[in-house]
PDB file of N, CA and C in Angstrom:
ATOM      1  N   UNK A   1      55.487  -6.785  70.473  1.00  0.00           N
ATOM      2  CA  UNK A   1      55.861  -6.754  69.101  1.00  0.00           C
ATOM      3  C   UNK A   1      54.683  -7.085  68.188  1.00  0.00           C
ATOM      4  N   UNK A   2      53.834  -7.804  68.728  1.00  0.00           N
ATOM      5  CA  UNK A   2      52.820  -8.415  67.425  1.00  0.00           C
ATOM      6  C   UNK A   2      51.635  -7.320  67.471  1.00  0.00           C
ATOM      7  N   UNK A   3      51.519  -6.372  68.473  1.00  0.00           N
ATOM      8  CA  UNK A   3      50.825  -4.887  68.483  1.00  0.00           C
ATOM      9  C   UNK A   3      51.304  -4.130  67.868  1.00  0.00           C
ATOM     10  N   UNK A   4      52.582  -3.783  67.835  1.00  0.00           N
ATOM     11  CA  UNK A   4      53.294  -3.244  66.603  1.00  0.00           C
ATOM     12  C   UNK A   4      53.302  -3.601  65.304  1.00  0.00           C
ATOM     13  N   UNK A   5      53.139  -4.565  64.979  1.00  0.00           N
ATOM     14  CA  UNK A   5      52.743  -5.564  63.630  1.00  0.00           C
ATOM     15  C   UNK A   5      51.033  -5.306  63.353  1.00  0.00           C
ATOM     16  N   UNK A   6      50.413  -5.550  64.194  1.00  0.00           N
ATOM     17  CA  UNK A   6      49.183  -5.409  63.977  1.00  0.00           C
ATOM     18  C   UNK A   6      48.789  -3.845  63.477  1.00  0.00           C
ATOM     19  N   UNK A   7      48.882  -3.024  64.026  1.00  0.00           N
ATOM     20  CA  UNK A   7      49.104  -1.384  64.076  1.00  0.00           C
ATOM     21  C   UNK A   7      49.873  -1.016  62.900  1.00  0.00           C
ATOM     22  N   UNK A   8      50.802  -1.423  62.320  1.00  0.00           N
ATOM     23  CA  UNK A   8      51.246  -1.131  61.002  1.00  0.00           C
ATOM     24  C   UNK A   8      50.527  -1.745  59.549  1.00  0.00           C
ATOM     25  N   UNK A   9      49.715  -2.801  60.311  1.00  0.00           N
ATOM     26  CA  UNK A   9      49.105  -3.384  59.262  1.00  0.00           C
ATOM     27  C   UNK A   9      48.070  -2.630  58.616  1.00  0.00           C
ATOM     28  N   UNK A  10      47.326  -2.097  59.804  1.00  0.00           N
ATOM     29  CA  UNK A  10      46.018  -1.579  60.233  1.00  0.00           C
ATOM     30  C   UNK A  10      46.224   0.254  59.475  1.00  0.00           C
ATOM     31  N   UNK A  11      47.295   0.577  59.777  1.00  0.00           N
ATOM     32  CA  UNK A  11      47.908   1.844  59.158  1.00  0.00           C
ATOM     33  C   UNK A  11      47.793   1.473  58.090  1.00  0.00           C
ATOM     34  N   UNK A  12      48.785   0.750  56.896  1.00  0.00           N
ATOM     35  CA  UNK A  12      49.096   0.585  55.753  1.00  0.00           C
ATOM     36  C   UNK A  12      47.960   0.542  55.073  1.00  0.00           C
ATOM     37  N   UNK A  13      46.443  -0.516  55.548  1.00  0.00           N
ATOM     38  CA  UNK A  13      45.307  -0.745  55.158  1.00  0.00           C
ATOM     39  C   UNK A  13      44.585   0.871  54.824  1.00  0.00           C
ATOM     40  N   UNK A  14      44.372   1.250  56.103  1.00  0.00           N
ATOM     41  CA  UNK A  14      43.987   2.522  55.831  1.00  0.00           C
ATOM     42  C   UNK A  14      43.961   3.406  55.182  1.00  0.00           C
ATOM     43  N   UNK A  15      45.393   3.419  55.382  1.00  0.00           N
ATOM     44  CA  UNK A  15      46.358   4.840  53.917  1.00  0.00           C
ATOM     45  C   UNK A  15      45.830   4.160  52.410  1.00  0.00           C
ATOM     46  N   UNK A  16      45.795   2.561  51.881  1.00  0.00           N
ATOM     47  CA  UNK A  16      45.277   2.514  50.957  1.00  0.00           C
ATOM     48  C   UNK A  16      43.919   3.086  50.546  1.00  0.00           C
ATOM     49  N   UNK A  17      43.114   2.543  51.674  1.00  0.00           N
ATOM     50  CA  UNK A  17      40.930   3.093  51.391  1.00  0.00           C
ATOM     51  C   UNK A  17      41.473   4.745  51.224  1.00  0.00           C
ATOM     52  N   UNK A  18      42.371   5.081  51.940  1.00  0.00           N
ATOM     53  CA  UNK A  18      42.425   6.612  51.784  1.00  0.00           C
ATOM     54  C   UNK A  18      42.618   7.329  50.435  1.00  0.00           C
ATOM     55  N   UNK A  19      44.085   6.191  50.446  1.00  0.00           N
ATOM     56  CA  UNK A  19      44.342   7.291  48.897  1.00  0.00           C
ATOM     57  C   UNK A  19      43.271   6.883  47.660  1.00  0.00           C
ATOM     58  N   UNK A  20      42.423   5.549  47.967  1.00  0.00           N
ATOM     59  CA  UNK A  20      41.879   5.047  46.820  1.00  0.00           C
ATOM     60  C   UNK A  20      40.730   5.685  46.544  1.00  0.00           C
ATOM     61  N   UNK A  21      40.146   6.556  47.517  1.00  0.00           N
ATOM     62  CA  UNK A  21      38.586   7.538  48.105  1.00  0.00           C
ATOM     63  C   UNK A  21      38.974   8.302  47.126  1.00  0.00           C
ATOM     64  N   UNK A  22      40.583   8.892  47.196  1.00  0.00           N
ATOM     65  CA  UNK A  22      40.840  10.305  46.645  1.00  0.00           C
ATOM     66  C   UNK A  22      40.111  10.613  45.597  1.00  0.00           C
ATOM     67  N   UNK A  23      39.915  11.830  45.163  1.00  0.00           N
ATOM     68  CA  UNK A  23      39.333  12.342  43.720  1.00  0.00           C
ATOM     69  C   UNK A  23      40.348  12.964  42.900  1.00  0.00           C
ATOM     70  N   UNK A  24      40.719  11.834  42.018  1.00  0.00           N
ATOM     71  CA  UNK A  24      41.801  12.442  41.139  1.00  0.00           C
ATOM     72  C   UNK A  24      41.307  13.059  40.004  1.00  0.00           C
ATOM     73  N   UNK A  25      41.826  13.932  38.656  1.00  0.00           N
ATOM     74  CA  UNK A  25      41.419  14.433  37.947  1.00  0.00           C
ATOM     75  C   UNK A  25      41.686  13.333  36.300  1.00  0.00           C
ATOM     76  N   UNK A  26      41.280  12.644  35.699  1.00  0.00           N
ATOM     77  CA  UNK A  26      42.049  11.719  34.596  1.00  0.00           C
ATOM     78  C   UNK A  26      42.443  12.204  33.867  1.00  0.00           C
ATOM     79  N   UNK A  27      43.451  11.567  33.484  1.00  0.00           N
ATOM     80  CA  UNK A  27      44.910  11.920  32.176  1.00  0.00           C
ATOM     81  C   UNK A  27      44.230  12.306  31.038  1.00  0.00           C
ATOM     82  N   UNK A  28      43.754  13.561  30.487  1.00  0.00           N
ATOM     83  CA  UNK A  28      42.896  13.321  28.849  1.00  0.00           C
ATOM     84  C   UNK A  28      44.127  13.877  27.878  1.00  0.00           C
ATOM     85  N   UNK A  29      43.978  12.788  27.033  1.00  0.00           N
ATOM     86  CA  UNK A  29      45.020  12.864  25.996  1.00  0.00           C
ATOM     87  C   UNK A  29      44.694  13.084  24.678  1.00  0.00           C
ATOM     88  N   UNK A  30      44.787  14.667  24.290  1.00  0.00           N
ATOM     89  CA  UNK A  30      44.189  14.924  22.986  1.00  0.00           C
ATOM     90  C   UNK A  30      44.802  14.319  21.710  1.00  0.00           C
ATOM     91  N   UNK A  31      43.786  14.099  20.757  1.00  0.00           N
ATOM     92  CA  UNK A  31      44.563  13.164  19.754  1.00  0.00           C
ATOM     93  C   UNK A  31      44.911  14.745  18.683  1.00  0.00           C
ATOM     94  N   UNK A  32      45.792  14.890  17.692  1.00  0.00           N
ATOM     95  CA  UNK A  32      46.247  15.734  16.835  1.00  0.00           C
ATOM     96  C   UNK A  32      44.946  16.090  15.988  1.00  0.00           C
ATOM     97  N   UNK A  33      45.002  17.014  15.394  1.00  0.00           N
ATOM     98  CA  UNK A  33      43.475  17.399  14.351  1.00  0.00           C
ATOM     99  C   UNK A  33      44.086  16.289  13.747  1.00  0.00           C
ATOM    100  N   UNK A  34      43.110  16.250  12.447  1.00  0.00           N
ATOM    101  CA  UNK A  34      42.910  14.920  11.607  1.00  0.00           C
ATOM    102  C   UNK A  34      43.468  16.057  10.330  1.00  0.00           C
ATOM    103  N   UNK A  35      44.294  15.193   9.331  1.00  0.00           N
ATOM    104  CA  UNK A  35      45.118  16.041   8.214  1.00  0.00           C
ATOM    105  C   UNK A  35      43.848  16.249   6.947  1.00  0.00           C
ATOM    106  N   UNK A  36      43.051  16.975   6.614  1.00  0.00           N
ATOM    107  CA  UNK A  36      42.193  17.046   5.449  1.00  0.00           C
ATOM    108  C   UNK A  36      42.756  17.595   4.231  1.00  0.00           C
ATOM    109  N   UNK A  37      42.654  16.881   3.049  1.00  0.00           N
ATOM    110  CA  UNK A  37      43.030  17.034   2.034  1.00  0.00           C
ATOM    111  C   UNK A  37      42.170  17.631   1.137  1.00  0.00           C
ATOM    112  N   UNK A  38      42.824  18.733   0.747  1.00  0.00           N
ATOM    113  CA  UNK A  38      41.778  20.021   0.055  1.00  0.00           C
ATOM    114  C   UNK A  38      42.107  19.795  -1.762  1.00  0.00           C
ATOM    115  N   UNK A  39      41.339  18.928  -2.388  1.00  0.00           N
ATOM    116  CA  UNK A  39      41.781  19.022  -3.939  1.00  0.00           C
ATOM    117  C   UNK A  39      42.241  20.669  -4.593  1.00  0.00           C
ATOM    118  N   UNK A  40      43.451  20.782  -5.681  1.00  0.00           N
ATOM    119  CA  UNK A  40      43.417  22.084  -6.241  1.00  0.00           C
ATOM    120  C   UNK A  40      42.074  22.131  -7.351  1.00  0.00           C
ATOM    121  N   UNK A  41      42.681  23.330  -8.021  1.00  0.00           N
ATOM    122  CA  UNK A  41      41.717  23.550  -8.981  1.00  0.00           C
ATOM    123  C   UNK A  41      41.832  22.388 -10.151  1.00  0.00           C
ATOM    124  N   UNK A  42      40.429  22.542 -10.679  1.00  0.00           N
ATOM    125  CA  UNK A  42      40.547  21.496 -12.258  1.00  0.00           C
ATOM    126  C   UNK A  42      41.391  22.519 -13.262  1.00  0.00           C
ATOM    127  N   UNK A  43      42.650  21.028 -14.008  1.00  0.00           N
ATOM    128  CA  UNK A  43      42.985  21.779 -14.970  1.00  0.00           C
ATOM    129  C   UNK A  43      42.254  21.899 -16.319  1.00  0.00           C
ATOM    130  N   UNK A  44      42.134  22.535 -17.519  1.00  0.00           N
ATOM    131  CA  UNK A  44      41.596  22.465 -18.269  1.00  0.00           C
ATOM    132  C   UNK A  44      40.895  21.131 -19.259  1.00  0.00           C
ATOM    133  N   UNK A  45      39.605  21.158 -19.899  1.00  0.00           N
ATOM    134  CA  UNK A  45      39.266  19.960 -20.486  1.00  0.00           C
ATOM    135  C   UNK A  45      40.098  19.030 -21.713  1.00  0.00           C
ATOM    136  N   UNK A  46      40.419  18.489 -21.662  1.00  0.00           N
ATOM    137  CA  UNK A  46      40.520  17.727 -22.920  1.00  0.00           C
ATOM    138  C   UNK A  46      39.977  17.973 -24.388  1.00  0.00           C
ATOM    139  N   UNK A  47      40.283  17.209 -25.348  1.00  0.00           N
ATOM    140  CA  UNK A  47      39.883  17.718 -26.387  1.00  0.00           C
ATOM    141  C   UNK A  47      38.826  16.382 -26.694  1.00  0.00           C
ATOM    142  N   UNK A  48      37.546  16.598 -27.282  1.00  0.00           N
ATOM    143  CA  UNK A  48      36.835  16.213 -27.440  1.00  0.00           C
ATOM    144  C   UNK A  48      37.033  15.201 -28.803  1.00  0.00           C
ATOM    145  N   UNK A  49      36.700  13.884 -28.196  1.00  0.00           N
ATOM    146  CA  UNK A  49      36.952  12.624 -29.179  1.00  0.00           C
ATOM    147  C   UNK A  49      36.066  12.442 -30.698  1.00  0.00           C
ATOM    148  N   UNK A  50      36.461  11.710 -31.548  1.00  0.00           N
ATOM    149  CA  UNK A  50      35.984  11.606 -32.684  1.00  0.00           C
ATOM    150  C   UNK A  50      34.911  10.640 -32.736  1.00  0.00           C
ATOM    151  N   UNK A  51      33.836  10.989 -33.099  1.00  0.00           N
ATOM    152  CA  UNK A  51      32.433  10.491 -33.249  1.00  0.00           C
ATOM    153  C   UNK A  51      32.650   9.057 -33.997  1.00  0.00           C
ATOM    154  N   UNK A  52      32.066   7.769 -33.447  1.00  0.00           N
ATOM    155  CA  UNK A  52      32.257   6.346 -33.442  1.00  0.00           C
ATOM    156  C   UNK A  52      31.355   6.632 -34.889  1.00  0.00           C
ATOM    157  N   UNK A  53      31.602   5.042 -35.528  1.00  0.00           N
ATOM    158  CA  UNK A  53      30.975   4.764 -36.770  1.00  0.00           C
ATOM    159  C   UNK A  53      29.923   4.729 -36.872  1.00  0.00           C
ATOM    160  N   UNK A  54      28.654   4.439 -37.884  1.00  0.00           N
ATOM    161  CA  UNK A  54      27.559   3.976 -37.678  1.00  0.00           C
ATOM    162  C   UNK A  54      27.564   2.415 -37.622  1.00  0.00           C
ATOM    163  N   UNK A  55      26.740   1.848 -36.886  1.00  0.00           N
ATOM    164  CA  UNK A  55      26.603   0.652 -37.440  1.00  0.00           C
ATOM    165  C   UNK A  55      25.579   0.105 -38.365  1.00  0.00           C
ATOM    166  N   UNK A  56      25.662  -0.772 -38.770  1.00  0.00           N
ATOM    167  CA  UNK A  56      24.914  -1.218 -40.377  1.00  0.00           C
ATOM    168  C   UNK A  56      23.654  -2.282 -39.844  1.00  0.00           C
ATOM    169  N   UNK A  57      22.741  -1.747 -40.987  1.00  0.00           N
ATOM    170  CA  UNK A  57      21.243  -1.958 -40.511  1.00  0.00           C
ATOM    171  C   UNK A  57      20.558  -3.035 -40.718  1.00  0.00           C
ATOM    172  N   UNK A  58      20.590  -3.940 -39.882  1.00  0.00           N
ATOM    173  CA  UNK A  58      20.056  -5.700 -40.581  1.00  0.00           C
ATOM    174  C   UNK A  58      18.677  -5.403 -41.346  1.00  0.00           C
ATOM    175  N   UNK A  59      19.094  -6.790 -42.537  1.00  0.00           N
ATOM    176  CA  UNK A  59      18.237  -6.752 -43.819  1.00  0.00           C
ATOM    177  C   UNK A  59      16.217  -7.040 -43.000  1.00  0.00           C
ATOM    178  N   UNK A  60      15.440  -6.663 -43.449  1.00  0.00           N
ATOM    179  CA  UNK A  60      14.158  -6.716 -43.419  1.00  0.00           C
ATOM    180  C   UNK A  60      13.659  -8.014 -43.144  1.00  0.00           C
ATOM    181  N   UNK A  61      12.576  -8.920 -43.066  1.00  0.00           N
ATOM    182  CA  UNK A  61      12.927  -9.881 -42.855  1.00  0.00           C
ATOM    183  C   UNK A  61      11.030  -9.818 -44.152  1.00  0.00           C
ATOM    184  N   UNK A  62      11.090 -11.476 -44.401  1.00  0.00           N
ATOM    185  CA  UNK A  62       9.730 -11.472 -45.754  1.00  0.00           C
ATOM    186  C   UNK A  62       8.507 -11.401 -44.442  1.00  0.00           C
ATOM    187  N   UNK A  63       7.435 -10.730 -45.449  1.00  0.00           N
ATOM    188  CA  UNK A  63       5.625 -10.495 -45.086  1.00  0.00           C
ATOM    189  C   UNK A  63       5.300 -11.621 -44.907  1.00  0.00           C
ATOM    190  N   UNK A  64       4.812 -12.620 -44.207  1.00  0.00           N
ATOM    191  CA  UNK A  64       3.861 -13.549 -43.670  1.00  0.00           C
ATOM    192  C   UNK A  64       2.820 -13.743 -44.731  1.00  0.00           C
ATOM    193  N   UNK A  65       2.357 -14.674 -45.443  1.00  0.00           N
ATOM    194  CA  UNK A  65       1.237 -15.111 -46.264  1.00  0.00           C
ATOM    195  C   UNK A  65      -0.113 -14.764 -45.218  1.00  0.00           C
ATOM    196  N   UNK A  66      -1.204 -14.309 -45.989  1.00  0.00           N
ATOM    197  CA  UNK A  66      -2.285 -14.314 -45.283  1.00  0.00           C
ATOM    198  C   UNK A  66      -3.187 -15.773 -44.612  1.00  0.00           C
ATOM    199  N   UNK A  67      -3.743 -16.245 -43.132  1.00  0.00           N
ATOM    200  CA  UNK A  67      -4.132 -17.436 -43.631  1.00  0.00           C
ATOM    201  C   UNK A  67      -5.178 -17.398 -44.534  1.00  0.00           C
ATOM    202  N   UNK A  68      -5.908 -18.658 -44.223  1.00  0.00           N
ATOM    203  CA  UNK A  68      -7.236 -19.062 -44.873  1.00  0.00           C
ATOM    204  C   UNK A  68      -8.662 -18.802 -44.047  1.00  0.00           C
ATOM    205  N   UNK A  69      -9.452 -17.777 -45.134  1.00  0.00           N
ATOM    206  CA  UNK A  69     -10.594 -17.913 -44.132  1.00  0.00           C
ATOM    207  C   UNK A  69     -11.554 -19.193 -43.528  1.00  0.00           C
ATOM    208  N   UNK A  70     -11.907 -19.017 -42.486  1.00  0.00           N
ATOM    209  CA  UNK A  70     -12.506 -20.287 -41.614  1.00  0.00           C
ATOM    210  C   UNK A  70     -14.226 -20.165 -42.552  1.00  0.00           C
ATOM    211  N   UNK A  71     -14.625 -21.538 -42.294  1.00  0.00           N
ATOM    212  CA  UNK A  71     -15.947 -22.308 -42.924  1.00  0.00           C
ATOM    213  C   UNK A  71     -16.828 -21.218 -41.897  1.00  0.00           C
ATOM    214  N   UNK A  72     -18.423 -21.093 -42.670  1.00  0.00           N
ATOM    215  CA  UNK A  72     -19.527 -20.109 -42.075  1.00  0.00           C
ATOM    216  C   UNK A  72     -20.204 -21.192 -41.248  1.00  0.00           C
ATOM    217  N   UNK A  73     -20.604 -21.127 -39.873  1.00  0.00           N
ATOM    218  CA  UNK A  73     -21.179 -21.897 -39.280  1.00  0.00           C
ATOM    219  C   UNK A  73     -22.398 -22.297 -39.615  1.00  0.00           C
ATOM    220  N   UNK A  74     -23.307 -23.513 -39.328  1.00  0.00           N
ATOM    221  CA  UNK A  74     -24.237 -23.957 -39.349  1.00  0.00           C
ATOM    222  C   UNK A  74     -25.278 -22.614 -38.753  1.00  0.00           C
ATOM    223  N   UNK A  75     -26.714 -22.821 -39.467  1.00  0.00           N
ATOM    224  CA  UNK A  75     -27.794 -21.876 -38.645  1.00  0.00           C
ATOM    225  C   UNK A  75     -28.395 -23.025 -37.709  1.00  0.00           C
ATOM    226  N   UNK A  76     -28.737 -22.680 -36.641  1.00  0.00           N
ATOM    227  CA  UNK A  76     -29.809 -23.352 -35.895  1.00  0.00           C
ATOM    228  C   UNK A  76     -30.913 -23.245 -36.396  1.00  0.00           C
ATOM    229  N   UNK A  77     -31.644 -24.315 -35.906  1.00  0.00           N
ATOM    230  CA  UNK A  77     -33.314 -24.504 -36.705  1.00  0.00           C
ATOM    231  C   UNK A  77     -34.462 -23.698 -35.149  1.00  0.00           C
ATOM    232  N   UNK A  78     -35.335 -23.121 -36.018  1.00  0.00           N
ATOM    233  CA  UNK A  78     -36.175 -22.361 -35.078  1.00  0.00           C
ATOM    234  C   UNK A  78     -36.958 -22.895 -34.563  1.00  0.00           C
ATOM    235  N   UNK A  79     -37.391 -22.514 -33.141  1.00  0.00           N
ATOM    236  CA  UNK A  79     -38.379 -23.316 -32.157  1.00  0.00           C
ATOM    237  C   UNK A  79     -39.579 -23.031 -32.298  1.00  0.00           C
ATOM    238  N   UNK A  80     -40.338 -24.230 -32.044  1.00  0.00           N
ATOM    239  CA  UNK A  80     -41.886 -24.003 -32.251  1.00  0.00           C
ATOM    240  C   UNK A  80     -42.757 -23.200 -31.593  1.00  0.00           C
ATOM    241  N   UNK A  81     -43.745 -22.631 -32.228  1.00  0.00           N
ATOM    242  CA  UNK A  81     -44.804 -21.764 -31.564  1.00  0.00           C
ATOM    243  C   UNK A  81     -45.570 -22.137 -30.872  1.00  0.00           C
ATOM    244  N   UNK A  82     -45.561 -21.364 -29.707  1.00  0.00           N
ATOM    245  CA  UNK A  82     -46.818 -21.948 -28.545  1.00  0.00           C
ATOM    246  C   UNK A  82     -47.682 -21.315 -29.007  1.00  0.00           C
ATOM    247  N   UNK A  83     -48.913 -22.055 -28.420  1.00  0.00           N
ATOM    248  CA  UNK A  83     -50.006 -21.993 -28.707  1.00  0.00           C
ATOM    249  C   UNK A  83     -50.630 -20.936 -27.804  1.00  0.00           C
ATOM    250  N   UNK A  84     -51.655 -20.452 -28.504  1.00  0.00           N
ATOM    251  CA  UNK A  84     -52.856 -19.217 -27.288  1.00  0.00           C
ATOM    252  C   UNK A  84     -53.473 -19.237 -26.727  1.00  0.00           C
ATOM    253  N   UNK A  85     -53.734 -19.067 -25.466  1.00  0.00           N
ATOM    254  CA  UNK A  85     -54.677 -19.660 -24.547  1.00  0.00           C
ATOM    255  C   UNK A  85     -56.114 -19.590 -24.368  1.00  0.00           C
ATOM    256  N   UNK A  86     -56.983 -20.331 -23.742  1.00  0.00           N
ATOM    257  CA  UNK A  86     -58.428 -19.722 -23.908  1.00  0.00           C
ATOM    258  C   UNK A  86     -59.054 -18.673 -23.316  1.00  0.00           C
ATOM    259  N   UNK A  87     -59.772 -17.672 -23.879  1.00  0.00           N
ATOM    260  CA  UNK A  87     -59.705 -16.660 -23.011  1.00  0.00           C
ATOM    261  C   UNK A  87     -60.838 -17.298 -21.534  1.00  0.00           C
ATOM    262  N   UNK A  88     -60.825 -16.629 -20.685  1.00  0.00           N
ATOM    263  CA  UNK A  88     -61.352 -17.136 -19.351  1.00  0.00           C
ATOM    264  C   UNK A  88     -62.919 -16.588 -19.102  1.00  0.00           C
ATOM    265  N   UNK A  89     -63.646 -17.398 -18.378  1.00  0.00           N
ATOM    266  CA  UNK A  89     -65.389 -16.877 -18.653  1.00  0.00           C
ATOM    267  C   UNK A  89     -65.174 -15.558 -17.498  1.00  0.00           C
ATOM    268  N   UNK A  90     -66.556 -14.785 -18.039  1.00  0.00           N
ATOM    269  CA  UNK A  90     -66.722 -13.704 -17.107  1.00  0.00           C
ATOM    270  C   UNK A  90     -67.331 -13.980 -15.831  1.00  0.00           C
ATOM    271  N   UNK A  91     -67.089 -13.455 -14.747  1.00  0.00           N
ATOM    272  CA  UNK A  91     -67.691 -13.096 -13.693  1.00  0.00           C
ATOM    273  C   UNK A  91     -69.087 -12.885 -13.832  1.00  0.00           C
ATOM    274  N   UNK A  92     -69.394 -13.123 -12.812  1.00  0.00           N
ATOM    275  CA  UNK A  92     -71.180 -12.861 -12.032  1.00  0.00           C
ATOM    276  C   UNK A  92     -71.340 -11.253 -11.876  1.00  0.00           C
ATOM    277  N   UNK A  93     -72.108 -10.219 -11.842  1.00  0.00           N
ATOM    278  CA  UNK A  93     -72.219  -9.071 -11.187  1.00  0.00           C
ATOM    279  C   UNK A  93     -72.636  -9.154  -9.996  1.00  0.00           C
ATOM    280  N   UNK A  94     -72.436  -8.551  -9.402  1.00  0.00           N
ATOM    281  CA  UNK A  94     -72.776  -8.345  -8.028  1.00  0.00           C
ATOM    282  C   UNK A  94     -74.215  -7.643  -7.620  1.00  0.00           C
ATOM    283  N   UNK A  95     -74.935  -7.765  -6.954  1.00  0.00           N
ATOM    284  CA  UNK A  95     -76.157  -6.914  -6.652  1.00  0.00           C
ATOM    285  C   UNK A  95     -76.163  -5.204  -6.503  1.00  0.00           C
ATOM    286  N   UNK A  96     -77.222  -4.852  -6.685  1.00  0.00           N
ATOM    287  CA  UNK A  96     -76.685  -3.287  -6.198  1.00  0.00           C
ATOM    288  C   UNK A  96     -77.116  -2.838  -4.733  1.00  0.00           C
ATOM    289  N   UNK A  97     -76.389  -2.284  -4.205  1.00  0.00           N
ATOM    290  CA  UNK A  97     -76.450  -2.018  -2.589  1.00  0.00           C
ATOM    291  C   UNK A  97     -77.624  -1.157  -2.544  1.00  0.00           C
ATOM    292  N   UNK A  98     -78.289  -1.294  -0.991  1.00  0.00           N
ATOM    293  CA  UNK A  98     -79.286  -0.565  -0.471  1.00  0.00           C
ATOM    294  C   UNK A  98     -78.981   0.423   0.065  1.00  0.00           C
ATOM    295  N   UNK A  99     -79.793   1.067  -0.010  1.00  0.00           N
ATOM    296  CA  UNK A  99     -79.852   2.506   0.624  1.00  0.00           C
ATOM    297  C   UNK A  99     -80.085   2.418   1.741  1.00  0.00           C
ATOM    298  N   UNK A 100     -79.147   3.668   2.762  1.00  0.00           N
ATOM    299  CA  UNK A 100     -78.721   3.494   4.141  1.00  0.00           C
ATOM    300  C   UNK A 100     -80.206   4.087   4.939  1.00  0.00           C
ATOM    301  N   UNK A 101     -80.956   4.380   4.248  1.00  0.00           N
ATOM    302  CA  UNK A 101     -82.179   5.114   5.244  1.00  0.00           C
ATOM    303  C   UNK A 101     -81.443   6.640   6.020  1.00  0.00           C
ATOM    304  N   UNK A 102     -81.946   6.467   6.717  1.00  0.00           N
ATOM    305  CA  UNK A 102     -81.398   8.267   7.780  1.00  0.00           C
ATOM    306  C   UNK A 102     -80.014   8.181   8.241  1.00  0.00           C
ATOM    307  N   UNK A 103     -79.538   7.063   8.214  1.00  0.00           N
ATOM    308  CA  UNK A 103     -77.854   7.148   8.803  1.00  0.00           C
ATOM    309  C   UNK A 103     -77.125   8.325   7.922  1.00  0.00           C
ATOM    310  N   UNK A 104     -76.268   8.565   8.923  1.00  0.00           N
ATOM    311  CA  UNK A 104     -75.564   9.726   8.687  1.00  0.00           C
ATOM    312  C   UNK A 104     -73.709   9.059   8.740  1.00  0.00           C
ATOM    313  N   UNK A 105     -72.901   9.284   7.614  1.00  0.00           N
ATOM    314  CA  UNK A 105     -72.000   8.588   7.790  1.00  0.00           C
ATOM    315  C   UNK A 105     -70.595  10.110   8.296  1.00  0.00           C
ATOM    316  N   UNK A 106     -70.075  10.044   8.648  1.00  0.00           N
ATOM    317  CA  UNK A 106     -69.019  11.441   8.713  1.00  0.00           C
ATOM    318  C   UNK A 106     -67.605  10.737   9.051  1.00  0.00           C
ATOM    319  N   UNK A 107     -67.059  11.079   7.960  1.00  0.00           N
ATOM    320  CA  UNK A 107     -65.480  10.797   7.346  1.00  0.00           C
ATOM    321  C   UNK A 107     -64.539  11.744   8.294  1.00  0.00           C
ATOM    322  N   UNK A 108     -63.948  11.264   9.251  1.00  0.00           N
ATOM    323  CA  UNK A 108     -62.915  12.193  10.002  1.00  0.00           C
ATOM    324  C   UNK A 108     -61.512  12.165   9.196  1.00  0.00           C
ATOM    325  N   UNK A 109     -61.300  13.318   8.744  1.00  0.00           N
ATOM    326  CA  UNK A 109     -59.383  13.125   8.153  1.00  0.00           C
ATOM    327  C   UNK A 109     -58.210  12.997   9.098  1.00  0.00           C
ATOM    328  N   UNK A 110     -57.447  12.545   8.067  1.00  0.00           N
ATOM    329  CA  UNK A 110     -56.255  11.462   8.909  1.00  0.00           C
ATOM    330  C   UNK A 110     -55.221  12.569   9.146  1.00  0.00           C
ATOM    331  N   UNK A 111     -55.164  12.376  10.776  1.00  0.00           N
ATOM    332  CA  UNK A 111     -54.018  13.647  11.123  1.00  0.00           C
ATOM    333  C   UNK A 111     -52.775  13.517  10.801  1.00  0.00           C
ATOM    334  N   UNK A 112     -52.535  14.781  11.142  1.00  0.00           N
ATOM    335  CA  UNK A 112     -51.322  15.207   9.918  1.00  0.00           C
ATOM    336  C   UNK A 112     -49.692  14.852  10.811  1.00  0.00           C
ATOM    337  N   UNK A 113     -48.659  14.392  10.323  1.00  0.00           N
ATOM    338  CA  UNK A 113     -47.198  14.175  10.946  1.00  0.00           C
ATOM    339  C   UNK A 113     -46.834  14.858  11.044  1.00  0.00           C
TER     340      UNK A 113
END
């Protein structure tokens, strides 16, 4: 008897993993379109209202007095003159150079970049 018990258990287990493997297809439950509300046409305009009052224009107000002109400043007093300097003594001349005898001097020009 408890092989028989065991064996039905073992069945029942089974048949569950079985049916639970299955590949079912899910319930899709469409919802209704959605109701959109289409305005009619405009009815005609109204009649156009009566133009508001003016309103009234506050009084001017008085011109400001001119002030007073301000005092002319003091002049500054002028600075003294420097004096001129002495002019400086002349130089010595120099001797006049000798003559080179037969040397021959030759200037090479500076090559070009």
């Amino acid at each position: 008897m408890k092989n028989v018990r065991q064996s039905l258990l073992l069945i029942a287990l089974l048949s569950t993993f079985g049916l639970v493997a299955c590949d079912r297809e899910p319930v899709v439950i469409n919802p209704p379109p959605a109701t959109v509300v289409v305005p009619g046409p405009a009815g005609p305009a109204g009649a156009t209202g009566s133009t508001g009052a003016t309103g009234y224009t506050g009084s001017t107000g008085a011109t400001g007095s001119t002030g007073a002109t301000g005092d002319t400043g003091y002049t500054g007093s002028t600075g003294a003159t420097g004096k001129t300097g002495t002019t400086g003594t002349t130089g010595i001349q120099g001797e006049t150079g000798k003559t080179g005898g037969e040397t021959t001097v030759i200037v090479v020009p500076a090559p070009a970049n």
